[in-house]
PDB file of N, CA and C in Angstrom:
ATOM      1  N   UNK A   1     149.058  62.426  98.812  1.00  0.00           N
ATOM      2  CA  UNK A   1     148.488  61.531  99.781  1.00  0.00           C
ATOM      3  C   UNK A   1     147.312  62.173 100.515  1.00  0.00           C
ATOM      4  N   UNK A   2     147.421  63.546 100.662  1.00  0.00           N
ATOM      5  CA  UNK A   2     145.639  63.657 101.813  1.00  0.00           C
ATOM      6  C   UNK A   2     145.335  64.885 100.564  1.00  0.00           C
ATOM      7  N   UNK A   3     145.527  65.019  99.145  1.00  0.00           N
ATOM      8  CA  UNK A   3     144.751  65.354  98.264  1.00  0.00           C
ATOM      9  C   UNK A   3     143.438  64.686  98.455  1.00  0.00           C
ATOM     10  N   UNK A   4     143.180  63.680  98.564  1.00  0.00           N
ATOM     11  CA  UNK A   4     141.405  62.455  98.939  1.00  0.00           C
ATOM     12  C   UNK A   4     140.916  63.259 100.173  1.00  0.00           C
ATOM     13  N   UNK A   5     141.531  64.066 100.946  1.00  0.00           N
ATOM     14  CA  UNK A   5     140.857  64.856 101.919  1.00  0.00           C
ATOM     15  C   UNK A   5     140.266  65.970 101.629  1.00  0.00           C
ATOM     16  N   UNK A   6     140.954  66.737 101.273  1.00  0.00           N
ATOM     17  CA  UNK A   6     140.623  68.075 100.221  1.00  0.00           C
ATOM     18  C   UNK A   6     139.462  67.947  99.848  1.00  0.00           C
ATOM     19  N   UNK A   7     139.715  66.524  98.327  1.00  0.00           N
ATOM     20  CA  UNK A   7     138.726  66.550  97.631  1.00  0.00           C
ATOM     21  C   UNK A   7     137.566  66.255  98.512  1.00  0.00           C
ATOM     22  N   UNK A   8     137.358  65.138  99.326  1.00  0.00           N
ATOM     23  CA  UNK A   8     136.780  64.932  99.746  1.00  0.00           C
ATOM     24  C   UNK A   8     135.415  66.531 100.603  1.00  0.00           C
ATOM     25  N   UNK A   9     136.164  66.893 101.150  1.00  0.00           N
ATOM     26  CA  UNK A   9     136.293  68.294 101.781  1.00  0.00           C
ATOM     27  C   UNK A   9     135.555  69.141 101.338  1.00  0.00           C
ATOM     28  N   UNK A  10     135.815  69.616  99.848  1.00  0.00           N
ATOM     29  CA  UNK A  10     135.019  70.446  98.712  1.00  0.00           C
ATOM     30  C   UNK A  10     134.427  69.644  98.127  1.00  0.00           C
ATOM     31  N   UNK A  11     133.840  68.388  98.163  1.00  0.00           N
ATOM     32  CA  UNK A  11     132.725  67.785  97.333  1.00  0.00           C
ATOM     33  C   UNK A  11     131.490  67.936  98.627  1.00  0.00           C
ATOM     34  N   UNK A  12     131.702  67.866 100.031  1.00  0.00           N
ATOM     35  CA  UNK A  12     130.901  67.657 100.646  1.00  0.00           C
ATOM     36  C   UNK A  12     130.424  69.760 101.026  1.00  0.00           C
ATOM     37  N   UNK A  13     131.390  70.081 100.700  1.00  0.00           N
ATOM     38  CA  UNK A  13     131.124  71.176 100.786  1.00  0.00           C
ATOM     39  C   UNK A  13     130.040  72.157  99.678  1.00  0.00           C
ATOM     40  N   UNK A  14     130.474  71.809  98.712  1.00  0.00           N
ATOM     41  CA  UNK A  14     129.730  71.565  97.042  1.00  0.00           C
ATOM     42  C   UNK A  14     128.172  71.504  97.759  1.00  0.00           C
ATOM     43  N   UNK A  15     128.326  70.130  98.027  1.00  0.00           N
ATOM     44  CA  UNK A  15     126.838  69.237  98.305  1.00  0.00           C
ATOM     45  C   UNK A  15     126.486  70.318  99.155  1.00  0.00           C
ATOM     46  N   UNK A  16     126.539  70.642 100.231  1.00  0.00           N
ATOM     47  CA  UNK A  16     126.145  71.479 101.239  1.00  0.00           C
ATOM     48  C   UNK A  16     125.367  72.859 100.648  1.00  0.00           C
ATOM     49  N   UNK A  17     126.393  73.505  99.810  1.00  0.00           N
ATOM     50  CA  UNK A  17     126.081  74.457  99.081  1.00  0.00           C
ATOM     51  C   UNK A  17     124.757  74.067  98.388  1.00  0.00           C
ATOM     52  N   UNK A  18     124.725  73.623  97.370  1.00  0.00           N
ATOM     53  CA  UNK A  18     124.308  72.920  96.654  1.00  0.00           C
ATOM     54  C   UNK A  18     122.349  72.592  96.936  1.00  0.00           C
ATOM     55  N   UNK A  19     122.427  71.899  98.298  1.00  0.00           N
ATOM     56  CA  UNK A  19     121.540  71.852  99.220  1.00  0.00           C
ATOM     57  C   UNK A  19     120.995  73.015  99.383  1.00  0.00           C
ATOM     58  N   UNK A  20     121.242  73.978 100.107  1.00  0.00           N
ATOM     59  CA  UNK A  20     120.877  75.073 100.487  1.00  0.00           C
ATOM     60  C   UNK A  20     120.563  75.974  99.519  1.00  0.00           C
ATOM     61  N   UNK A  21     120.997  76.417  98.346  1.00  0.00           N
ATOM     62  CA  UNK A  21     120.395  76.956  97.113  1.00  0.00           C
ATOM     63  C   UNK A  21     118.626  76.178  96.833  1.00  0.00           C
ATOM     64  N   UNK A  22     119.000  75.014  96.494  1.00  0.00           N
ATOM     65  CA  UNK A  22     117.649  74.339  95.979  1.00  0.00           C
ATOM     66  C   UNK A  22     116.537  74.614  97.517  1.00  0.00           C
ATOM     67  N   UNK A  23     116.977  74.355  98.515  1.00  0.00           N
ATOM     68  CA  UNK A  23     116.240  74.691  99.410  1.00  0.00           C
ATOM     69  C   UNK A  23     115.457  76.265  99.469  1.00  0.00           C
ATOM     70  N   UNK A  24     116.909  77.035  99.459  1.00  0.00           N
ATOM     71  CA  UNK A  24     116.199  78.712  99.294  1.00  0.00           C
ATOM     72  C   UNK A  24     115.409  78.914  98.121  1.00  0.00           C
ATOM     73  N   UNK A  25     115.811  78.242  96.923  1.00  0.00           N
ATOM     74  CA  UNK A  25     114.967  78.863  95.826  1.00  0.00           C
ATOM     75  C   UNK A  25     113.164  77.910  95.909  1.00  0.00           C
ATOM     76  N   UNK A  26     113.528  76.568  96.796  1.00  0.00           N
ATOM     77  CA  UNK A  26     111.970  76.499  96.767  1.00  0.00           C
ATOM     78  C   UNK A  26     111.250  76.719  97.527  1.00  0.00           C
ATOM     79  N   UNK A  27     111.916  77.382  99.147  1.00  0.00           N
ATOM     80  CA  UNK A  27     110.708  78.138  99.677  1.00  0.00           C
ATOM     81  C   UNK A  27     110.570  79.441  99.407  1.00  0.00           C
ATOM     82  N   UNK A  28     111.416  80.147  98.090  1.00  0.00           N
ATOM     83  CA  UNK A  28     110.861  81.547  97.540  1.00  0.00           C
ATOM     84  C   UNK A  28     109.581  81.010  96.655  1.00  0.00           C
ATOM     85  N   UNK A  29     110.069  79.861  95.936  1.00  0.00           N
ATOM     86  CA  UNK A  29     108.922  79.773  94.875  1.00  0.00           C
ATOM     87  C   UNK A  29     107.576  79.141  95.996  1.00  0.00           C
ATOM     88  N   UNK A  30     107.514  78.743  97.269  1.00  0.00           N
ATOM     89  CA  UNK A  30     106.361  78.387  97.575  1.00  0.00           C
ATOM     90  C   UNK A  30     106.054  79.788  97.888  1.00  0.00           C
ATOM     91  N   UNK A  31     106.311  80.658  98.201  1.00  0.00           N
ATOM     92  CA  UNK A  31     105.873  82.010  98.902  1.00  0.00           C
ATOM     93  C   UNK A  31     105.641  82.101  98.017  1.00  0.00           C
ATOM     94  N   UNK A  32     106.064  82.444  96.690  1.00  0.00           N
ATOM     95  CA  UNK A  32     106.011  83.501  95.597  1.00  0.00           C
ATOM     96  C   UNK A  32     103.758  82.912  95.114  1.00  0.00           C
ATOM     97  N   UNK A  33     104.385  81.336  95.097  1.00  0.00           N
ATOM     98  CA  UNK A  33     102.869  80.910  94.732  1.00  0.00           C
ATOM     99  C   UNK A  33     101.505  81.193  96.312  1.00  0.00           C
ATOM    100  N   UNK A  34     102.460  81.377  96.969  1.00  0.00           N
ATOM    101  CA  UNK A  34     101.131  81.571  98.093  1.00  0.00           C
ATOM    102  C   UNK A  34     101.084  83.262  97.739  1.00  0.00           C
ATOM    103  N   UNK A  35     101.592  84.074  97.627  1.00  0.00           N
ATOM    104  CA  UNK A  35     100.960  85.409  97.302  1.00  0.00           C
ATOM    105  C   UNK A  35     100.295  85.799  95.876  1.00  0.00           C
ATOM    106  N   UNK A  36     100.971  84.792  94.757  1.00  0.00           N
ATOM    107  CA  UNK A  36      99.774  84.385  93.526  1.00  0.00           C
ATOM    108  C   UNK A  36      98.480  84.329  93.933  1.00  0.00           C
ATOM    109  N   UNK A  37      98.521  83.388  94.687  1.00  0.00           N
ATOM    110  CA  UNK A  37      97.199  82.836  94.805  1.00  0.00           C
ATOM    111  C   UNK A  37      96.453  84.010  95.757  1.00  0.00           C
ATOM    112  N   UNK A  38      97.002  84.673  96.667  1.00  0.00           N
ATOM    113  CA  UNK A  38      96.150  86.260  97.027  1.00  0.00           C
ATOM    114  C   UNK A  38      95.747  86.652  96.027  1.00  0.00           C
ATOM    115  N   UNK A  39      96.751  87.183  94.963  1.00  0.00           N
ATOM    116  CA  UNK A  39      96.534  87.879  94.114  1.00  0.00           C
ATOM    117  C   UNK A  39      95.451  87.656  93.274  1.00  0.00           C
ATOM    118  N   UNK A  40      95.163  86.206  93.265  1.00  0.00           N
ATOM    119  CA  UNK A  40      93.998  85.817  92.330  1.00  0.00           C
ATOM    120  C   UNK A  40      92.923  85.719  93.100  1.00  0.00           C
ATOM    121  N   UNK A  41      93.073  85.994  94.299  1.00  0.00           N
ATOM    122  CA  UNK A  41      91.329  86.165  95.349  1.00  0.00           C
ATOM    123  C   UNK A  41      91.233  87.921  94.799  1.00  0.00           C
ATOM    124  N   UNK A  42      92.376  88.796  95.044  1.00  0.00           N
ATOM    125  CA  UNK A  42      91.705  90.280  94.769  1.00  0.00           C
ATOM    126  C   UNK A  42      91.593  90.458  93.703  1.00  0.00           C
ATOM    127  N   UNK A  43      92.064  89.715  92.928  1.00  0.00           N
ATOM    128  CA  UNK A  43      91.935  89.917  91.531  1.00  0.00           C
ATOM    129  C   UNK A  43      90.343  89.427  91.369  1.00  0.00           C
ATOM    130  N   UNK A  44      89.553  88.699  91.686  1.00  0.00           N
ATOM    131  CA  UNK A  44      88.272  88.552  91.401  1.00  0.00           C
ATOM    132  C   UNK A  44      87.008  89.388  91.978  1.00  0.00           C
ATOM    133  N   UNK A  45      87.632  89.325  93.358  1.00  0.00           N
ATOM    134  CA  UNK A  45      86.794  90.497  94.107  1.00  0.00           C
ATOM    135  C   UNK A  45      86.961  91.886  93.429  1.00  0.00           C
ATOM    136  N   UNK A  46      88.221  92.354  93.215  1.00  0.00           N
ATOM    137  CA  UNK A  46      88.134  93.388  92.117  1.00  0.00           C
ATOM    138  C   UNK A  46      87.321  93.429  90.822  1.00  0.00           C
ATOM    139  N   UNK A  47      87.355  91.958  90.426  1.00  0.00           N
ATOM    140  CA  UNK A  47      86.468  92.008  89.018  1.00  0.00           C
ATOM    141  C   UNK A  47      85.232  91.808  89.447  1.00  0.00           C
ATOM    142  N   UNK A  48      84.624  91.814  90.756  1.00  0.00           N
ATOM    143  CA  UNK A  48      83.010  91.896  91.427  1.00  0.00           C
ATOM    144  C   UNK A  48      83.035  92.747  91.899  1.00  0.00           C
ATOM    145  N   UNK A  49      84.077  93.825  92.226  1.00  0.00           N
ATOM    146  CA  UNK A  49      83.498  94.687  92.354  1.00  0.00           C
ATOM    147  C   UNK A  49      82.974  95.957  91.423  1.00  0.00           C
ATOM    148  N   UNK A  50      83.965  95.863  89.924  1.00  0.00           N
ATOM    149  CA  UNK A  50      83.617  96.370  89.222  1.00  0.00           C
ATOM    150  C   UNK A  50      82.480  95.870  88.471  1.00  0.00           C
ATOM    151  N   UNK A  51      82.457  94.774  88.408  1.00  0.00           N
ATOM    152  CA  UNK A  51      80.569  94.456  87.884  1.00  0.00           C
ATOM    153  C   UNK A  51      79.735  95.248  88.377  1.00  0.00           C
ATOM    154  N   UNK A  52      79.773  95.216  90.079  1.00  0.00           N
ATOM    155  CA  UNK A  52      79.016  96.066  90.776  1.00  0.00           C
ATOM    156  C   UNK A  52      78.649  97.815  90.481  1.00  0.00           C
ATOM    157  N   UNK A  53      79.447  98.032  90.316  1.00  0.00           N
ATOM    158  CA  UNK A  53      80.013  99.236  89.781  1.00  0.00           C
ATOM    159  C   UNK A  53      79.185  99.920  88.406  1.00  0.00           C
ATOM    160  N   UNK A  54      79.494  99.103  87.572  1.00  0.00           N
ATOM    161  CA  UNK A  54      79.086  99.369  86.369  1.00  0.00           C
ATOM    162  C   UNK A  54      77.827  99.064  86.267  1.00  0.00           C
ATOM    163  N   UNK A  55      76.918  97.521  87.134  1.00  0.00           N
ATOM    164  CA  UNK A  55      75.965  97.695  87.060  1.00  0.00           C
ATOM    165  C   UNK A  55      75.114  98.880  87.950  1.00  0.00           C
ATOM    166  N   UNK A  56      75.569  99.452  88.731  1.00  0.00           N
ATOM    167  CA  UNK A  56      74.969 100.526  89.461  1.00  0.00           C
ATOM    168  C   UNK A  56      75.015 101.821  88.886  1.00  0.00           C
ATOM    169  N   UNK A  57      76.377 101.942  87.866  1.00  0.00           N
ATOM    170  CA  UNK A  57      76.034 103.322  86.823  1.00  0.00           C
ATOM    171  C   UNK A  57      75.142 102.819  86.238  1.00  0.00           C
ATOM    172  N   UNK A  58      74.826 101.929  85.393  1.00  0.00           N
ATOM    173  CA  UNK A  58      73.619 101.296  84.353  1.00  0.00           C
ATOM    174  C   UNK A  58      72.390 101.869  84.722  1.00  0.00           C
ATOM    175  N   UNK A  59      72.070 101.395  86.259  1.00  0.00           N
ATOM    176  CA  UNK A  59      71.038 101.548  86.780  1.00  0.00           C
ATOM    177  C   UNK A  59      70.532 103.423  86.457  1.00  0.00           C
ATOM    178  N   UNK A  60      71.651 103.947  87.446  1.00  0.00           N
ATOM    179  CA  UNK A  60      71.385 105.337  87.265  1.00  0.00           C
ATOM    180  C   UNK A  60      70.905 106.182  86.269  1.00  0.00           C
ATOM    181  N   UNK A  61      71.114 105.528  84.857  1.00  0.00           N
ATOM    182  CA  UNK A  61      70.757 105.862  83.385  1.00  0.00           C
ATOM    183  C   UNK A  61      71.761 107.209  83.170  1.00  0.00           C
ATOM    184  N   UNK A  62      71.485 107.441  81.886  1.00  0.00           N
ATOM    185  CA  UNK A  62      72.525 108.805  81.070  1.00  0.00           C
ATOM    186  C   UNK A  62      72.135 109.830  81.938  1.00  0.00           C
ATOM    187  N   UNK A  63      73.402 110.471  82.370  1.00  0.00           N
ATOM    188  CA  UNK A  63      72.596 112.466  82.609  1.00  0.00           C
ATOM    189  C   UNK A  63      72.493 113.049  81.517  1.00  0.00           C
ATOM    190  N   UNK A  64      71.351 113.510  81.841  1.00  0.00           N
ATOM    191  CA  UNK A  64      70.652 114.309  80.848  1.00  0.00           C
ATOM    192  C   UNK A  64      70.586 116.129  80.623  1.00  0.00           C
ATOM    193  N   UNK A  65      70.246 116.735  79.841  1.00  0.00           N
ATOM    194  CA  UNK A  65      70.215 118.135  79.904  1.00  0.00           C
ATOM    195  C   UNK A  65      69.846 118.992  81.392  1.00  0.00           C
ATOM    196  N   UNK A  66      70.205 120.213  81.549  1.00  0.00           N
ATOM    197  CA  UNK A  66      70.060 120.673  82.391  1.00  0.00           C
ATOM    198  C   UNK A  66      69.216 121.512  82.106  1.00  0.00           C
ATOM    199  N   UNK A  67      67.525 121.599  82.601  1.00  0.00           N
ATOM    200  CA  UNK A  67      66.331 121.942  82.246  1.00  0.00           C
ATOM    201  C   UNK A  67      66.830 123.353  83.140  1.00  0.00           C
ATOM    202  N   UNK A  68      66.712 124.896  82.117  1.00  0.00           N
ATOM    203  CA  UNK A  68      67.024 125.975  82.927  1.00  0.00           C
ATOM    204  C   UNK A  68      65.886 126.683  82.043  1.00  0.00           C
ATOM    205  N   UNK A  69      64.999 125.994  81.914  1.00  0.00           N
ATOM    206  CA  UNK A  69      63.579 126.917  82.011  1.00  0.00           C
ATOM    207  C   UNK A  69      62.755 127.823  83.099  1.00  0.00           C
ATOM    208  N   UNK A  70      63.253 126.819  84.154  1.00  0.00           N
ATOM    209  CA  UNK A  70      62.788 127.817  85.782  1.00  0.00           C
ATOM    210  C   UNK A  70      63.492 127.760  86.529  1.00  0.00           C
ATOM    211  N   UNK A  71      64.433 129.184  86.594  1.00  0.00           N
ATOM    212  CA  UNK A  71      65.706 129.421  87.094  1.00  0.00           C
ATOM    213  C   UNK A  71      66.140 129.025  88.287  1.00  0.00           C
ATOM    214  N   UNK A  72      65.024 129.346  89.612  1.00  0.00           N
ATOM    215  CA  UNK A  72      64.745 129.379  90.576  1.00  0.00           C
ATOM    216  C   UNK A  72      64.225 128.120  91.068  1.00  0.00           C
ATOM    217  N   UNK A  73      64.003 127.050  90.422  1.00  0.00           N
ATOM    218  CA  UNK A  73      63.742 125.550  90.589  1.00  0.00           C
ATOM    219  C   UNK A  73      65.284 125.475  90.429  1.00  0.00           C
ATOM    220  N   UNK A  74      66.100 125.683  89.240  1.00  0.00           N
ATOM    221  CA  UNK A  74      66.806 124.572  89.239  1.00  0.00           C
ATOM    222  C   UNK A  74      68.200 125.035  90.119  1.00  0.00           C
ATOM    223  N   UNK A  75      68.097 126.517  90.394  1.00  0.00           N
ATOM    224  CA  UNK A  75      69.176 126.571  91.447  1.00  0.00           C
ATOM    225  C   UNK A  75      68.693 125.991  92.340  1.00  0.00           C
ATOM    226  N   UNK A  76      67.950 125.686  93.184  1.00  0.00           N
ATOM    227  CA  UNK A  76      67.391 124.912  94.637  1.00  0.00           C
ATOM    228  C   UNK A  76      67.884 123.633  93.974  1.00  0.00           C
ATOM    229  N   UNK A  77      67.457 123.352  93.359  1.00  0.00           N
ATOM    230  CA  UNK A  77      68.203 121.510  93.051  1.00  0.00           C
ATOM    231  C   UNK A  77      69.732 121.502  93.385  1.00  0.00           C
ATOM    232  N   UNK A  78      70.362 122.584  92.578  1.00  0.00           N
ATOM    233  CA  UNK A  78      71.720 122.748  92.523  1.00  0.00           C
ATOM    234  C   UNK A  78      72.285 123.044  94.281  1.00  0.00           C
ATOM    235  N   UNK A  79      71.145 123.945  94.781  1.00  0.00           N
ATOM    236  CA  UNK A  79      71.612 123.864  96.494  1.00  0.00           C
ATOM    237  C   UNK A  79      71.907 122.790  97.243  1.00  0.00           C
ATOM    238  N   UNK A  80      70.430 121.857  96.656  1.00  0.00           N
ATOM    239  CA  UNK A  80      70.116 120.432  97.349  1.00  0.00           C
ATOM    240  C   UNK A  80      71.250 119.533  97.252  1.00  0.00           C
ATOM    241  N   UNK A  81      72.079 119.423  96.102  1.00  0.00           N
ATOM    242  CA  UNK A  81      73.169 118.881  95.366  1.00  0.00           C
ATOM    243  C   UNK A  81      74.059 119.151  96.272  1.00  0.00           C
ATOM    244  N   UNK A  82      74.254 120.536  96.346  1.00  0.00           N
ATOM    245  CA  UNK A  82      75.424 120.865  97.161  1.00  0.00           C
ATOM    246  C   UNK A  82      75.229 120.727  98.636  1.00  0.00           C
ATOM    247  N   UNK A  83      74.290 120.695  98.972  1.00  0.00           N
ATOM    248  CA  UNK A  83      74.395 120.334 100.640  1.00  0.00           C
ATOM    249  C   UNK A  83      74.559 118.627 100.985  1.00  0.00           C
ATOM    250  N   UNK A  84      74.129 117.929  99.875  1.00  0.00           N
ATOM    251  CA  UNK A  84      74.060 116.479 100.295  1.00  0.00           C
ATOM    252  C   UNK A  84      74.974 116.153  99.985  1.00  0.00           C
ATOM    253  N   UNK A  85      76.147 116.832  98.449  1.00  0.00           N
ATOM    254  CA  UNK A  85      77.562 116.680  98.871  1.00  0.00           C
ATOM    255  C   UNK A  85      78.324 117.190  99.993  1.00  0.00           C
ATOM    256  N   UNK A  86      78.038 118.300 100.793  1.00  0.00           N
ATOM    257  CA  UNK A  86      78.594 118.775 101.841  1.00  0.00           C
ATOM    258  C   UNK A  86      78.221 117.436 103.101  1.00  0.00           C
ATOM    259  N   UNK A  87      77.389 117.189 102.898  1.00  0.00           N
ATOM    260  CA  UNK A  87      77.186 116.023 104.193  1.00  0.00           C
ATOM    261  C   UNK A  87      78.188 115.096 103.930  1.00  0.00           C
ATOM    262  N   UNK A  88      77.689 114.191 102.858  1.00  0.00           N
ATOM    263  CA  UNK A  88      78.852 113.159 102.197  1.00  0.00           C
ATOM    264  C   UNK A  88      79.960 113.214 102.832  1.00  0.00           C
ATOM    265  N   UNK A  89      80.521 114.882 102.469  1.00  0.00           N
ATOM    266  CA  UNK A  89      81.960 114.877 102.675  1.00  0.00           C
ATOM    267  C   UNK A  89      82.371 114.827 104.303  1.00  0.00           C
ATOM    268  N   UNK A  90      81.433 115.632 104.800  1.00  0.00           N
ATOM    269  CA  UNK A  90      81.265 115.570 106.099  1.00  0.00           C
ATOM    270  C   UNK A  90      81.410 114.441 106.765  1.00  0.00           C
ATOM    271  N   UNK A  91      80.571 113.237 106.264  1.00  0.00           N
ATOM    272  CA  UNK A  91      80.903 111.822 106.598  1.00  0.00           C
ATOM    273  C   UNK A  91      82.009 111.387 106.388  1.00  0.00           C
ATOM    274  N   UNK A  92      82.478 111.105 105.352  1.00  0.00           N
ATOM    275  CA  UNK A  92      83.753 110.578 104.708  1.00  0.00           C
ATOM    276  C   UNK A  92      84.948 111.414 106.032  1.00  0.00           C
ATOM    277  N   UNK A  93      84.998 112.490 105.934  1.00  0.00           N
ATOM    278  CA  UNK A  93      85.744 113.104 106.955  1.00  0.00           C
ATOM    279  C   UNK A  93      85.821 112.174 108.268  1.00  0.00           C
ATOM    280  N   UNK A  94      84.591 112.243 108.629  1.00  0.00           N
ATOM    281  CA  UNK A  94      84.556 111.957 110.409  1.00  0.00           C
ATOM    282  C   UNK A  94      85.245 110.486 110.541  1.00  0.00           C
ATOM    283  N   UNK A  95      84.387 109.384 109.651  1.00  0.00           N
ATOM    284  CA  UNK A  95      85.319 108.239 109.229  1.00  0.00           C
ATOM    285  C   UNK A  95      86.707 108.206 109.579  1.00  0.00           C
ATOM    286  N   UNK A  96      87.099 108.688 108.392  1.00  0.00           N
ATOM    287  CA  UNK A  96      88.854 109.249 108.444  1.00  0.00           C
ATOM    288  C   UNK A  96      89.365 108.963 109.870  1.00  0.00           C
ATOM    289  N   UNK A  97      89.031 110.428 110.115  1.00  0.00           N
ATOM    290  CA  UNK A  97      89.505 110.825 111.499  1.00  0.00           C
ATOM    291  C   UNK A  97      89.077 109.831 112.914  1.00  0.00           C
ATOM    292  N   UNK A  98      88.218 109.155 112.363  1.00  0.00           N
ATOM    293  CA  UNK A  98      87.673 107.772 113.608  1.00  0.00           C
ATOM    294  C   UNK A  98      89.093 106.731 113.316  1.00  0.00           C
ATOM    295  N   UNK A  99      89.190 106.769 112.023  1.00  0.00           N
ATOM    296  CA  UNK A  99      89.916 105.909 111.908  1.00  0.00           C
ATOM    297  C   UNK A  99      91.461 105.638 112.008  1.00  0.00           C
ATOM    298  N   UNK A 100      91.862 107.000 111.407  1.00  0.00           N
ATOM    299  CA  UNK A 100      93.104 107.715 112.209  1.00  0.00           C
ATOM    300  C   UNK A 100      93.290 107.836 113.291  1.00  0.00           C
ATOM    301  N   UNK A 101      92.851 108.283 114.200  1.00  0.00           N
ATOM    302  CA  UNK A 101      92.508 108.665 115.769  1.00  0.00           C
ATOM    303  C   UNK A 101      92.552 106.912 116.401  1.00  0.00           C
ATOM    304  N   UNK A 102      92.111 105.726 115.983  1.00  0.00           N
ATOM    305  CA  UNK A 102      92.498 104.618 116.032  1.00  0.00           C
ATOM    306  C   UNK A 102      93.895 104.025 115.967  1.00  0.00           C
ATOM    307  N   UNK A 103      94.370 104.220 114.776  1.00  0.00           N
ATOM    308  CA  UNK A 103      95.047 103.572 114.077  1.00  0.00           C
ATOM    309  C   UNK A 103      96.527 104.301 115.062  1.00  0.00           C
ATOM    310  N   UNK A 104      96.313 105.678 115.241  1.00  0.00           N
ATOM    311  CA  UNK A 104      97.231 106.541 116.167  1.00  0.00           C
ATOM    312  C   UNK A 104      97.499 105.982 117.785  1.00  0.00           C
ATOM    313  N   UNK A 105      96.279 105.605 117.995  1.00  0.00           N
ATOM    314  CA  UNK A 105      96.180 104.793 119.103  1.00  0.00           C
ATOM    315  C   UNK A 105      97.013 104.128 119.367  1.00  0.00           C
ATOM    316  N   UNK A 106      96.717 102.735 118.355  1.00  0.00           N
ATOM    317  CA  UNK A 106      97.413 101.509 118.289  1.00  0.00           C
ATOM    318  C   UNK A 106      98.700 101.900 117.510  1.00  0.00           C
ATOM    319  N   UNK A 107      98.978 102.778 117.433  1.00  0.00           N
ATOM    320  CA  UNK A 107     100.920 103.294 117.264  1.00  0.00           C
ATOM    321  C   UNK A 107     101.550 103.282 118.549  1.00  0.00           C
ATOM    322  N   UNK A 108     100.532 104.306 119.420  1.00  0.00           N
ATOM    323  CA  UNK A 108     101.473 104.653 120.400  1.00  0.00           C
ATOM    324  C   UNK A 108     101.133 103.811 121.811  1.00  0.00           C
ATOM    325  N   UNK A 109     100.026 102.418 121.805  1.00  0.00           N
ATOM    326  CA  UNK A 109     100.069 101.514 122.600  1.00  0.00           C
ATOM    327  C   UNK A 109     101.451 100.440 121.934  1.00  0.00           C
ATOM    328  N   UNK A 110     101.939 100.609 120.765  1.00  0.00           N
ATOM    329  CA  UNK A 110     102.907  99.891 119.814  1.00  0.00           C
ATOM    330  C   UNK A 110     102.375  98.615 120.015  1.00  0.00           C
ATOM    331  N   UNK A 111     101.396  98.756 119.085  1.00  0.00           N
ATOM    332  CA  UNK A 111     100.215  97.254 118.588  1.00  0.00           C
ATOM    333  C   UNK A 111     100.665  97.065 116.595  1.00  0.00           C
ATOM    334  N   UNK A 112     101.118  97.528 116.772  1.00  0.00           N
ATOM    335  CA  UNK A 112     101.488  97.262 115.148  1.00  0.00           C
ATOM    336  C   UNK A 112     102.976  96.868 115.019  1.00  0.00           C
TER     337      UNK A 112
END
């Protein structure tokens, strides 16, 4: 006699279940497609930026032999080389550390 309750009971319970699955699995699949679709913005900017890239080695043309006919010319080149990589790095450094020295900031105001 209250078997029709039961059932009743676990069918609505079923449904409930039931509900909530299809619900969770389609706002994973809307997320899943909203970070696709990131993926396919960096995915292009990546493929512009390597155009960029490659067309700017192009530009640069082949390196070529290292002319050591006049010794004393081509170490000064080789100095010049090395000091304008020493700057470079010098830059790249200070960057960094601007940016660290930031980013440290906004840790310990606890902005992140």
């Amino acid at each position: 006699m209250w078997w029709w309750i039961l059932w009743v009971v676990l069918v609505v319970g079923a449904v409930c279940v039931v509900a909530w699955l299809v619900r969770d699995v389609w706002r994973r699949a809307r997320r899943f497609l909203r970070e696709l679709s990131k993926a396919e913005g960096v995915l292009s900017d990546l493929s512009a930026r390597a155009a960029e890239l490659e067309r700017l080695a192009a530009a640069d043309g082949p390196v070529g032999p290292v002319d050591m006919s006049d010794v004393p010319a081509a170490r000064a080149r080789v100095d010049e080389r090395r000091l304008e990589t020493v700057a470079r790095r010098g830059e790249r450094r200070a960057r960094r550390h601007a940016r660290d020295a930031e980013l440290w900031g906004r840790w310990e105001r606890d902005e992140l």
